[in-house]
N, C-alpha and C. Protein backbone atom coordinates (compact mmCIF):
# COMPACT_ATOMS: atom_id res chain seq x y z
N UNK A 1 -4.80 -34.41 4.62
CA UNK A 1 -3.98 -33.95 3.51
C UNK A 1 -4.85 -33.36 2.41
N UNK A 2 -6.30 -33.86 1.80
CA UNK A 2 -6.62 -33.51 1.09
C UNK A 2 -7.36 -31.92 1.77
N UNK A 3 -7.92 -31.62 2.83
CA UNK A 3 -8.14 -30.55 2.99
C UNK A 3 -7.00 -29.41 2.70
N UNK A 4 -5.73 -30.29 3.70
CA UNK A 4 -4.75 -28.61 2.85
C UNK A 4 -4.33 -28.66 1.22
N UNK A 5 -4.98 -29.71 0.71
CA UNK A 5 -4.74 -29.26 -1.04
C UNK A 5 -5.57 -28.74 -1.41
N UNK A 6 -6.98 -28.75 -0.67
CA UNK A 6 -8.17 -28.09 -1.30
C UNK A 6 -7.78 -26.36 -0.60
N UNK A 7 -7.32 -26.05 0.44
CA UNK A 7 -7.16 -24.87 1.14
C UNK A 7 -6.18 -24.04 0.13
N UNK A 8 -5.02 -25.00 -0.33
CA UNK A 8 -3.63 -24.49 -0.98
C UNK A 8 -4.72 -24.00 -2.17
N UNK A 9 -5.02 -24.87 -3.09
CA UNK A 9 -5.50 -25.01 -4.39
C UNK A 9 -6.74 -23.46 -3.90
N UNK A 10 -7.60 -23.50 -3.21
CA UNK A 10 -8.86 -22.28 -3.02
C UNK A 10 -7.78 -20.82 -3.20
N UNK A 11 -6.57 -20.89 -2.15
CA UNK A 11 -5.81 -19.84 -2.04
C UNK A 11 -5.33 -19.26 -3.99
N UNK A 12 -4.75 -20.12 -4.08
CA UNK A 12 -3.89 -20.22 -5.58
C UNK A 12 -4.79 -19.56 -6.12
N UNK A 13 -6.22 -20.06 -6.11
CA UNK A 13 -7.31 -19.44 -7.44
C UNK A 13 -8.26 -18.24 -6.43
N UNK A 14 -7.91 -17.92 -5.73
CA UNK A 14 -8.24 -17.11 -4.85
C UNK A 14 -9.02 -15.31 -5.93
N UNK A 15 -10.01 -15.01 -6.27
CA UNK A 15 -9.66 -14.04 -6.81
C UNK A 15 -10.34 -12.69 -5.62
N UNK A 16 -11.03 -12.64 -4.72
CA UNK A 16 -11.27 -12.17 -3.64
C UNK A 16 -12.57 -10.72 -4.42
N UNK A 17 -12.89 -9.94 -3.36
CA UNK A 17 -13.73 -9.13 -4.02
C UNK A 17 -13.36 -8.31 -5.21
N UNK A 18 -14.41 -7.67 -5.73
CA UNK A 18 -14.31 -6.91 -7.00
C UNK A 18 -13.52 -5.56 -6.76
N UNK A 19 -12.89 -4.86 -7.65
CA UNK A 19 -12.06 -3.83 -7.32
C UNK A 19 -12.68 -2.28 -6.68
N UNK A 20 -14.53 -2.30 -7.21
CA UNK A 20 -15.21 -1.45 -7.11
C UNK A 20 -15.71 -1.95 -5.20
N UNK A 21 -15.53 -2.88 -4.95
CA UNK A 21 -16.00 -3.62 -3.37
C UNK A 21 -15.24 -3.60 -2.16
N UNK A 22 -13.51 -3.39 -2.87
CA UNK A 22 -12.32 -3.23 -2.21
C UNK A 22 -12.05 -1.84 -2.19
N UNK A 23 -12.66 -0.80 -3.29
CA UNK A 23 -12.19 0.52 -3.22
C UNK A 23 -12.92 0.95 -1.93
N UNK A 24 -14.70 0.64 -2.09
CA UNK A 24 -15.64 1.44 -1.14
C UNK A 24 -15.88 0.96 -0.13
N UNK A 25 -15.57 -0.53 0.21
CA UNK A 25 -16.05 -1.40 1.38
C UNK A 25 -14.62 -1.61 2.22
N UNK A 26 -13.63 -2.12 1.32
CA UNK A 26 -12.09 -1.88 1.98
C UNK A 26 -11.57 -1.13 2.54
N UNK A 27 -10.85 -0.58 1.23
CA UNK A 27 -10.22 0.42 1.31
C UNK A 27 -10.63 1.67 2.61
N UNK A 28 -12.47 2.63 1.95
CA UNK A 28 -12.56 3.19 2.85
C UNK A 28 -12.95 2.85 4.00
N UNK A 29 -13.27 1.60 4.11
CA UNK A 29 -13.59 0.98 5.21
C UNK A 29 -12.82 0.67 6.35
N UNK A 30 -10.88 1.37 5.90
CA UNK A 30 -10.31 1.33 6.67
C UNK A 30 -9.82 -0.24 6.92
N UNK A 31 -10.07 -1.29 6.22
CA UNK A 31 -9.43 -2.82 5.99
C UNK A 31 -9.05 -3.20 4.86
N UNK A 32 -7.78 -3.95 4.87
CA UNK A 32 -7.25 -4.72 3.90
C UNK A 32 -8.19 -6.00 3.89
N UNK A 33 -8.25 -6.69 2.50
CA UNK A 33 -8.83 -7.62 2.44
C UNK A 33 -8.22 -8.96 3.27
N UNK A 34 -8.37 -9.35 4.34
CA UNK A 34 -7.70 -10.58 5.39
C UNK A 34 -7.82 -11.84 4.43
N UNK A 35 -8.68 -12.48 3.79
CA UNK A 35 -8.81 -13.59 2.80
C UNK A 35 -7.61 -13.99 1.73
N UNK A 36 -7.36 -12.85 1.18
CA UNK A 36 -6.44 -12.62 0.26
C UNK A 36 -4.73 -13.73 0.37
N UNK A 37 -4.65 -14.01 -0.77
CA UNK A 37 -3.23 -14.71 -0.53
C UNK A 37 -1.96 -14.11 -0.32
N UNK A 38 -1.97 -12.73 -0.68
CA UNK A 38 -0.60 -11.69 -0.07
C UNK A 38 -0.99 -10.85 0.92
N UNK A 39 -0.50 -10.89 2.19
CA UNK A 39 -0.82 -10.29 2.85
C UNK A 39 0.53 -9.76 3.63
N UNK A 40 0.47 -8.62 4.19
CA UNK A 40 2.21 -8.40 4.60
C UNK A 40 1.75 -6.95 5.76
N UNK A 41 2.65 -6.79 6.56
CA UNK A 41 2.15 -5.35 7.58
C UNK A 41 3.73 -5.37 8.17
N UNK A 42 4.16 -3.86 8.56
CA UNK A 42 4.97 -3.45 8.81
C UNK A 42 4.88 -1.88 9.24
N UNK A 43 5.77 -1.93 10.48
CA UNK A 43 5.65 -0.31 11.40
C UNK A 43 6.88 0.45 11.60
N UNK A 44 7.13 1.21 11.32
CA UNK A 44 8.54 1.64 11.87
C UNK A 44 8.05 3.26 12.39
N UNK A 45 8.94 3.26 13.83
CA UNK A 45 8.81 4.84 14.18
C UNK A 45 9.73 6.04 13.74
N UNK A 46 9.49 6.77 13.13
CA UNK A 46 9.59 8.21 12.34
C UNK A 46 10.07 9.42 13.22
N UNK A 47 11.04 9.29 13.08
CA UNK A 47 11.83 10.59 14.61
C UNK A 47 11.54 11.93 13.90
N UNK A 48 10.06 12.28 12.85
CA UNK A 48 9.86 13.54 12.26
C UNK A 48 8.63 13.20 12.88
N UNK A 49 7.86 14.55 12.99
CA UNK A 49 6.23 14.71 12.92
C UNK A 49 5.57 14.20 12.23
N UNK A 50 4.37 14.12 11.94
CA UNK A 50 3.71 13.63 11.06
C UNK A 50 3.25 14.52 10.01
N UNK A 51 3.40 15.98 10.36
CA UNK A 51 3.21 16.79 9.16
C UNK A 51 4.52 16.44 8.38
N UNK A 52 5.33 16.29 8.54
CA UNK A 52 6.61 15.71 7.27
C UNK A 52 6.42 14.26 6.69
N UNK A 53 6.07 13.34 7.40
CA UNK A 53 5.98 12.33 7.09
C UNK A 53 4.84 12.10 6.43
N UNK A 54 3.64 13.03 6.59
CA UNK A 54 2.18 13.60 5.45
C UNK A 54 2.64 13.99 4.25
N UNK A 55 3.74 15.11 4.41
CA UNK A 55 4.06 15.66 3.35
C UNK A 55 4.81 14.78 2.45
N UNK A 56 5.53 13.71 2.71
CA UNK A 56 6.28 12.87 1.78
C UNK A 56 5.11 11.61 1.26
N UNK A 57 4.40 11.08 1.89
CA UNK A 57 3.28 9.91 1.57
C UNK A 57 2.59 10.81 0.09
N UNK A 58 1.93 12.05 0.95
CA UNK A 58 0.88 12.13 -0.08
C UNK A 58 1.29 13.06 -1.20
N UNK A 59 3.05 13.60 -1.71
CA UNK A 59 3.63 13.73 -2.40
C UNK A 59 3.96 12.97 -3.38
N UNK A 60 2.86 12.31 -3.86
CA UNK A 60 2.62 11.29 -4.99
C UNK A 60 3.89 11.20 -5.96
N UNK A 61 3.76 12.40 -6.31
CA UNK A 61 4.79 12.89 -8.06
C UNK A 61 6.16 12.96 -7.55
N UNK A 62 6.35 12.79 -6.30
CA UNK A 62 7.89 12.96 -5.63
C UNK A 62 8.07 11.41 -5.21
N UNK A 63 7.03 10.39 -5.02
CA UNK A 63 7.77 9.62 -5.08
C UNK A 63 8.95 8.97 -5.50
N UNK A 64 9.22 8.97 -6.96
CA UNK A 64 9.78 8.47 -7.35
C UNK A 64 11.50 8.97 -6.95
N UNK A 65 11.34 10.13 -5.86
CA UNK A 65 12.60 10.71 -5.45
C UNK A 65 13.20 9.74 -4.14
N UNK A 66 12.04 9.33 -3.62
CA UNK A 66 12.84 8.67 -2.51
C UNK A 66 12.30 6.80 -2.18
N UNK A 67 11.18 6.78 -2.75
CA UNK A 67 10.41 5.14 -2.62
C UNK A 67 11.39 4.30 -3.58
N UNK A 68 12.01 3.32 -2.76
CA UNK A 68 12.72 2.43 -3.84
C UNK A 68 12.06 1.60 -4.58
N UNK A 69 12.42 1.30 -6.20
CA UNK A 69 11.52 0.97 -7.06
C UNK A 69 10.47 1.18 -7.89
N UNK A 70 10.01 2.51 -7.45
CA UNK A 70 9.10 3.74 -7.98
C UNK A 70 9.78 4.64 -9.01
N UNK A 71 9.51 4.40 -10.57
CA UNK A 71 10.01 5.25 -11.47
C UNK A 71 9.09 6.59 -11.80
N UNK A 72 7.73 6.47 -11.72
CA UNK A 72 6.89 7.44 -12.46
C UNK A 72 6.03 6.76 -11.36
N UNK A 73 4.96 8.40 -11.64
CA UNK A 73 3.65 8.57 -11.04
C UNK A 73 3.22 9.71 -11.91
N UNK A 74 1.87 9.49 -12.33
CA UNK A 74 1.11 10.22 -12.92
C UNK A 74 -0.21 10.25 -11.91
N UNK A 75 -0.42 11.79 -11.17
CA UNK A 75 -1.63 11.86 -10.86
C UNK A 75 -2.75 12.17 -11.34
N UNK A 76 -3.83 12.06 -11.35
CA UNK A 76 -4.93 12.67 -12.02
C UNK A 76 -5.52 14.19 -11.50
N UNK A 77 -5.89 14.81 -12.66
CA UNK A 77 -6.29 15.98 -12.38
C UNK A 77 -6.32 16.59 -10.98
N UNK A 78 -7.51 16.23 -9.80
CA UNK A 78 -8.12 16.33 -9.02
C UNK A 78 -6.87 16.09 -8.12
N UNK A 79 -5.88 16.24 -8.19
CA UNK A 79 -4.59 15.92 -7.31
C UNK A 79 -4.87 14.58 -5.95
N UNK A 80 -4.46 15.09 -4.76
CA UNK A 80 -4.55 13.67 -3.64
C UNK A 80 -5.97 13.72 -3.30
N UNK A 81 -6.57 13.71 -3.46
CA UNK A 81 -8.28 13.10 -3.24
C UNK A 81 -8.77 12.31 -3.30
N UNK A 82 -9.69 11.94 -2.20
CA UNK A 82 -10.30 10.49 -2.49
C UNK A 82 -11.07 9.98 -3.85
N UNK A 83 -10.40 8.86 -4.42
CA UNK A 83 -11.44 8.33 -5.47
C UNK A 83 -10.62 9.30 -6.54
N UNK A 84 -9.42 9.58 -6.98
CA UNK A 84 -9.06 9.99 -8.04
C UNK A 84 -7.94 9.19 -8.44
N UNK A 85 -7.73 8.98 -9.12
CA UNK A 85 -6.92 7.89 -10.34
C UNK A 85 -5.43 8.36 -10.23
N UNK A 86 -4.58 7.21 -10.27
CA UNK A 86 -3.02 7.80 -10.34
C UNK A 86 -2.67 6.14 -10.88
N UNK A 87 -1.72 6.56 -11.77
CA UNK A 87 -0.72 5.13 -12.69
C UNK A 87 0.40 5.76 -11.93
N UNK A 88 1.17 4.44 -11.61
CA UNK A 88 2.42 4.21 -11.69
C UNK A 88 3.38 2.85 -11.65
N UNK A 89 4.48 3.31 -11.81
CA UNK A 89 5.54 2.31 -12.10
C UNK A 89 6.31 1.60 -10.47
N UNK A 90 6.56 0.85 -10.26
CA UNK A 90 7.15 -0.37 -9.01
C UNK A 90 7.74 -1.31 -10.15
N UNK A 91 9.07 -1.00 -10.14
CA UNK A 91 9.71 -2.43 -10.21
C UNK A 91 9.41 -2.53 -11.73
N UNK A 92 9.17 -1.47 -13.02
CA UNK A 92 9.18 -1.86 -14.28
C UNK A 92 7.61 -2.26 -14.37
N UNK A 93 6.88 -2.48 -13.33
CA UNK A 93 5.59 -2.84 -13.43
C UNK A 93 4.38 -1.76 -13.32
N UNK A 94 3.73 -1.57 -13.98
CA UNK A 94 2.60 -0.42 -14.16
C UNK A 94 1.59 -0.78 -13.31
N UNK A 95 0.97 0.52 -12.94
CA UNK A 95 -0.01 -0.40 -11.22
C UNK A 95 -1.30 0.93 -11.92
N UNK A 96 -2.49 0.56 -12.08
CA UNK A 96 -3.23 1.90 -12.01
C UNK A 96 -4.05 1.55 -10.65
N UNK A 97 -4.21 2.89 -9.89
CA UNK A 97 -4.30 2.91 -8.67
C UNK A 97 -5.25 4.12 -8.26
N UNK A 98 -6.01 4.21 -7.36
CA UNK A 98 -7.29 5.21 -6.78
C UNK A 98 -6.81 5.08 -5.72
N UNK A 99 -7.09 6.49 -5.18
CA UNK A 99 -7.07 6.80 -3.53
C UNK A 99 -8.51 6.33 -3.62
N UNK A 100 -8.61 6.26 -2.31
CA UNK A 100 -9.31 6.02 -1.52
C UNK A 100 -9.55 6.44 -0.38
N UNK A 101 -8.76 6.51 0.66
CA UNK A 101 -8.64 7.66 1.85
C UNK A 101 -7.27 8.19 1.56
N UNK A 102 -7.82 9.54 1.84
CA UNK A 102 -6.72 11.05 2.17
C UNK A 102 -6.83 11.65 3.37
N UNK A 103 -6.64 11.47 4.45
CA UNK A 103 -6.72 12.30 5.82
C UNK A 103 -5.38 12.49 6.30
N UNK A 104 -4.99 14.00 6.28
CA UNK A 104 -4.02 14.38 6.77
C UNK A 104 -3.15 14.17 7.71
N UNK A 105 -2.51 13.69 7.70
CA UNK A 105 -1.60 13.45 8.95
C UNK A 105 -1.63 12.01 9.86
N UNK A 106 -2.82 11.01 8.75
CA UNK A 106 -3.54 10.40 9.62
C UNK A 106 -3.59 9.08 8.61
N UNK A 107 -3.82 8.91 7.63
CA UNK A 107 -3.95 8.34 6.60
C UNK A 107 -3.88 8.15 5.41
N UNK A 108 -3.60 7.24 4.76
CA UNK A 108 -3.10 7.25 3.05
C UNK A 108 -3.61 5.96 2.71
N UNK A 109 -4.79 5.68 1.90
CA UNK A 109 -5.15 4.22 1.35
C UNK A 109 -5.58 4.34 0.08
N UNK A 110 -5.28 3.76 -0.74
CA UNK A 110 -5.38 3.08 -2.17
C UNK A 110 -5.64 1.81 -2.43
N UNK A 111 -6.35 1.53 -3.65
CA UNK A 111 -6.59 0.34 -4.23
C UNK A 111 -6.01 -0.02 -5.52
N UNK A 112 -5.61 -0.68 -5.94
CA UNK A 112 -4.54 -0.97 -7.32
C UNK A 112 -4.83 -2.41 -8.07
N UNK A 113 -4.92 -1.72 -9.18
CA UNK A 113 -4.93 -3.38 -10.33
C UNK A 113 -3.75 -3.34 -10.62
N UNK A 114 -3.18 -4.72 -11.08
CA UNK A 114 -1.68 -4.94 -11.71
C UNK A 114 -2.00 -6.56 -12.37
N UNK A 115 -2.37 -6.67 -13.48
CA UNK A 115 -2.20 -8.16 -13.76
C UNK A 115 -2.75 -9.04 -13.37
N UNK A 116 -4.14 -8.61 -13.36
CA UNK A 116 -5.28 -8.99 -12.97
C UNK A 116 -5.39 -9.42 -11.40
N UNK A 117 -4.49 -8.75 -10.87
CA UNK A 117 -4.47 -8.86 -9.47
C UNK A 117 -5.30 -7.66 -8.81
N UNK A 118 -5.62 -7.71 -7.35
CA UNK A 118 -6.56 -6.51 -6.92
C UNK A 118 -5.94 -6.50 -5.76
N UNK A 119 -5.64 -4.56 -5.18
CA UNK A 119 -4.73 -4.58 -4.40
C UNK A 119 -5.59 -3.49 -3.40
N UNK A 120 -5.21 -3.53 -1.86
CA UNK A 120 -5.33 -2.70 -0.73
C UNK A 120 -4.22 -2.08 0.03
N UNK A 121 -4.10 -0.70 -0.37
CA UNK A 121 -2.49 -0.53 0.76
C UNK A 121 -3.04 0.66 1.82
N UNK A 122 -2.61 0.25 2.66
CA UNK A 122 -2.57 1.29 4.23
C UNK A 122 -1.62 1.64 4.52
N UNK A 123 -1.51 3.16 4.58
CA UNK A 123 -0.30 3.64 5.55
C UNK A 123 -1.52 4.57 6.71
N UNK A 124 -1.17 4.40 7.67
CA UNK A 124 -1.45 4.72 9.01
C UNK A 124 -0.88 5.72 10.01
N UNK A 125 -0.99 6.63 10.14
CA UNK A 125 -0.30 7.42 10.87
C UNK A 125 0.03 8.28 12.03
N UNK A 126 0.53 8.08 13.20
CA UNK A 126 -0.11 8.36 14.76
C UNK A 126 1.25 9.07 15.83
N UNK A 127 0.91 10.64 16.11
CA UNK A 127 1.56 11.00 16.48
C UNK A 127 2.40 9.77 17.91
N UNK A 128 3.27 10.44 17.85
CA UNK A 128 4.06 9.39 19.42
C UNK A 128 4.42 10.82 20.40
N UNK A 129 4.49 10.93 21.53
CA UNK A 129 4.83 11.23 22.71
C UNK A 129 6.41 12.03 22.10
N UNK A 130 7.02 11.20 21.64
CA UNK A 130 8.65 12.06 21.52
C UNK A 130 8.78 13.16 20.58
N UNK A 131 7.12 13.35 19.87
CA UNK A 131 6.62 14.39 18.73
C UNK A 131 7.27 13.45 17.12
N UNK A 132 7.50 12.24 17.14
CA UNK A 132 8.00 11.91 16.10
C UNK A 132 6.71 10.97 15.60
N UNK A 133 6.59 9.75 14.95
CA UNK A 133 5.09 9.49 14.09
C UNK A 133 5.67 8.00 14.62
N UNK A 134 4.53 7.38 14.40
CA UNK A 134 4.27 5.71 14.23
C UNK A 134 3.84 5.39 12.98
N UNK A 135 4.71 4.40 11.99
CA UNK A 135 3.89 4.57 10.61
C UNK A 135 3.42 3.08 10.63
N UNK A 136 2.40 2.91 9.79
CA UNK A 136 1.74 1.18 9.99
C UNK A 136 1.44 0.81 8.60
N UNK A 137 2.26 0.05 7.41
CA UNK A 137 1.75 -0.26 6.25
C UNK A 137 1.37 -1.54 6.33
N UNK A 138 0.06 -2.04 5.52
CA UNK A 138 -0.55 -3.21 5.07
C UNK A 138 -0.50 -2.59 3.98
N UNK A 139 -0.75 -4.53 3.39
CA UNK A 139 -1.58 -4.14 2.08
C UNK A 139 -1.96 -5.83 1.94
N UNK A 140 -2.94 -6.18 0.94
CA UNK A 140 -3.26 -7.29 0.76
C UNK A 140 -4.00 -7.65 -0.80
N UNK A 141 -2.85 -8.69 -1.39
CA UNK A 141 -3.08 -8.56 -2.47
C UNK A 141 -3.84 -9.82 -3.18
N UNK A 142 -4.88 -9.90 -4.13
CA UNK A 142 -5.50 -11.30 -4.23
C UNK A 142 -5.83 -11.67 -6.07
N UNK A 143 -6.23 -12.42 -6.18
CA UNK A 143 -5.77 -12.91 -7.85
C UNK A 143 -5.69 -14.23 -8.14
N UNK A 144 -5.78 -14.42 -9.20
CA UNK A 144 -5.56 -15.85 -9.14
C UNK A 144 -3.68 -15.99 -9.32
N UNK A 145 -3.87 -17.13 -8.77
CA UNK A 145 -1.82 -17.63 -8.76
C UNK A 145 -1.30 -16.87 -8.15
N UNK A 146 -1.39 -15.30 -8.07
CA UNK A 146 -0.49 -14.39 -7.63
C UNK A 146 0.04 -14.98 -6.31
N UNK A 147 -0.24 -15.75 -5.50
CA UNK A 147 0.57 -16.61 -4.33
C UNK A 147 1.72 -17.63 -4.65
N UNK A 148 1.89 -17.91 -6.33
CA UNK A 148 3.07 -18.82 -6.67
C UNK A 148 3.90 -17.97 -7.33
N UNK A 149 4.07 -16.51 -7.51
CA UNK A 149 4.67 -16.39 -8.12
C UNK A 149 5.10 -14.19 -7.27
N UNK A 150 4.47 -14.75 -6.40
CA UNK A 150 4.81 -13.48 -5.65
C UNK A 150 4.32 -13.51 -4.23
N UNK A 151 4.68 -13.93 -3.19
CA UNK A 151 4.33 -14.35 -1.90
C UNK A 151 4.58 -13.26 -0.99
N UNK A 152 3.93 -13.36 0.02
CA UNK A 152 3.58 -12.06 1.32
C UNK A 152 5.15 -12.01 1.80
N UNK A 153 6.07 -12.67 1.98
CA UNK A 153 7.55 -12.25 2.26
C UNK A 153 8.03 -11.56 1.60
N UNK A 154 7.85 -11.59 -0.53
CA UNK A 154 8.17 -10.38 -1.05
C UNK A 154 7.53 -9.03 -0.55
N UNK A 155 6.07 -9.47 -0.22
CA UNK A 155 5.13 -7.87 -0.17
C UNK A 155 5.93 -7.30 1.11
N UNK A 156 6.06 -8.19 1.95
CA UNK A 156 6.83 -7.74 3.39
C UNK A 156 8.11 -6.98 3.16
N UNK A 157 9.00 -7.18 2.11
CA UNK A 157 10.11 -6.86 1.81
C UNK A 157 9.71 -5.70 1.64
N UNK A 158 9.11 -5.12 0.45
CA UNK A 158 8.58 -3.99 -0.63
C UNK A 158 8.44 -3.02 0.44
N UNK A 159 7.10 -3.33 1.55
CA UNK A 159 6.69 -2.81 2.58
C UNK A 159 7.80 -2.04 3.46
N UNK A 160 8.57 -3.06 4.06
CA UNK A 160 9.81 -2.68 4.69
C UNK A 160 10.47 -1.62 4.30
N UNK A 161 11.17 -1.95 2.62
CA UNK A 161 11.66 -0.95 2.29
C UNK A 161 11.40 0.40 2.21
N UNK A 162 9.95 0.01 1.89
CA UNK A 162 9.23 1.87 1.29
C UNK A 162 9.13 2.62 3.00
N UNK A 163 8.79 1.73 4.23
CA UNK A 163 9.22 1.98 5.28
C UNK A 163 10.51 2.63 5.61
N UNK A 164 11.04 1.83 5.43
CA UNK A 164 13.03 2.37 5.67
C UNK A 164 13.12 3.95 5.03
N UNK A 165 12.77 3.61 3.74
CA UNK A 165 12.81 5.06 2.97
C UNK A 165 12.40 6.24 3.37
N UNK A 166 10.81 5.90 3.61
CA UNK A 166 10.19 7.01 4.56
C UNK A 166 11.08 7.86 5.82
N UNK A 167 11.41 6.59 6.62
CA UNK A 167 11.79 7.33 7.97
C UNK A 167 13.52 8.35 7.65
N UNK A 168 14.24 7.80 6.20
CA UNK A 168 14.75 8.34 6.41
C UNK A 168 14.70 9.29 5.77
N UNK A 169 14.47 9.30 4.75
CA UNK A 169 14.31 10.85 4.41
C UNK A 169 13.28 11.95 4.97
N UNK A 170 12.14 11.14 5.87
CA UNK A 170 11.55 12.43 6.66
C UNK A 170 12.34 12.98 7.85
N UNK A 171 13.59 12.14 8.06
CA UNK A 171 14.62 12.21 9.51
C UNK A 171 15.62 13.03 8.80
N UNK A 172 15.71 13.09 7.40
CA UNK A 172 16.74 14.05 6.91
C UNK A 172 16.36 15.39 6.92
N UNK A 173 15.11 15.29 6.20
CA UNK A 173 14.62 16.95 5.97
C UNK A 173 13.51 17.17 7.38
N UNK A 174 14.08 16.87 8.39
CA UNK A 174 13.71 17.79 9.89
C UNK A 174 14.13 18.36 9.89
């Protein structure tokens, strides 16, 4: 018993690597942080190509047209590029956020602070046989507490949704 209070209690105060360690070692490293106390992954297949389903991910400033919960996005200068800065809004909550990988048709990863939390998101992207896409989001989020007061079933939800969204509006505008 006392090991899973010491495991619970390590998780809770969990604050995981530095945001500069998760941008260049993570992020482009192509991994979410696994340690982390939010952790969540979700796939859904995309009956569009992946050039549509490219074109809506890395359409930053259009999010807020179809990602549920997304009010604003501000990109930085240097538009979708790796290592350039973008704020935005989820849920009333302000996230400032860096790409990290941009590969066309292929990939979308960012790193995000929110409340002293430190964040990794993956979207993944892989043609299928029927010419339509396979999409694959992680993300993994770490901090202290952020496990009592926001747990990997919400991130799973979030995930899901921005999933759902995707496929359909890239299934609309085919």
């Amino acid at each position: 018993m006392a090991g899973t209070a010491g495991s619970l209690l390590g998780r809770a105060l969990y604050t995981g690597p530095s945001l500069a360690t998760l941008q260049e070692r993570y992020a482009k490293g192509g991994i979410i942080d696994d340690r982390a106390p939010v952790l969540a992954s979700c796939q859904v297949h995309v009956s569009a190509p992946p050039a549509r389903v490219w074109q809506l991910l890395s359409g930053l400033a259009d999010w807020p047209a179809w990602v549920p919960g997304v009010t604003s996005v501000r990109l930085g200068p240097g538009g979708c590029v790796p290592d350039e800065p973008f704020r935005w809004k989820l849920n009333g909550m302000s996230i400032r956020s860096t790409l990290a990988v941009v590969a066309p048709e292929r990939e979308l990863c960012w790193t995000g602070l929110l409340a002293g939390t430190r964040a990794v998101h993956r979207f993944r992207l892989a043609p299928t046989a029927d010419g339509g896409t396979e999409v694959h989001s992680e993300e993994s989020i770490g901090g202290p507490l952020i496990s009592l007061y926001f747990g990997s079933d919400k991130l799973e939800k979030v995930l899901h949704d921005w999933l759902v969204a995707l496929k359909t509006t890239s299934e609309e505008q085919s």
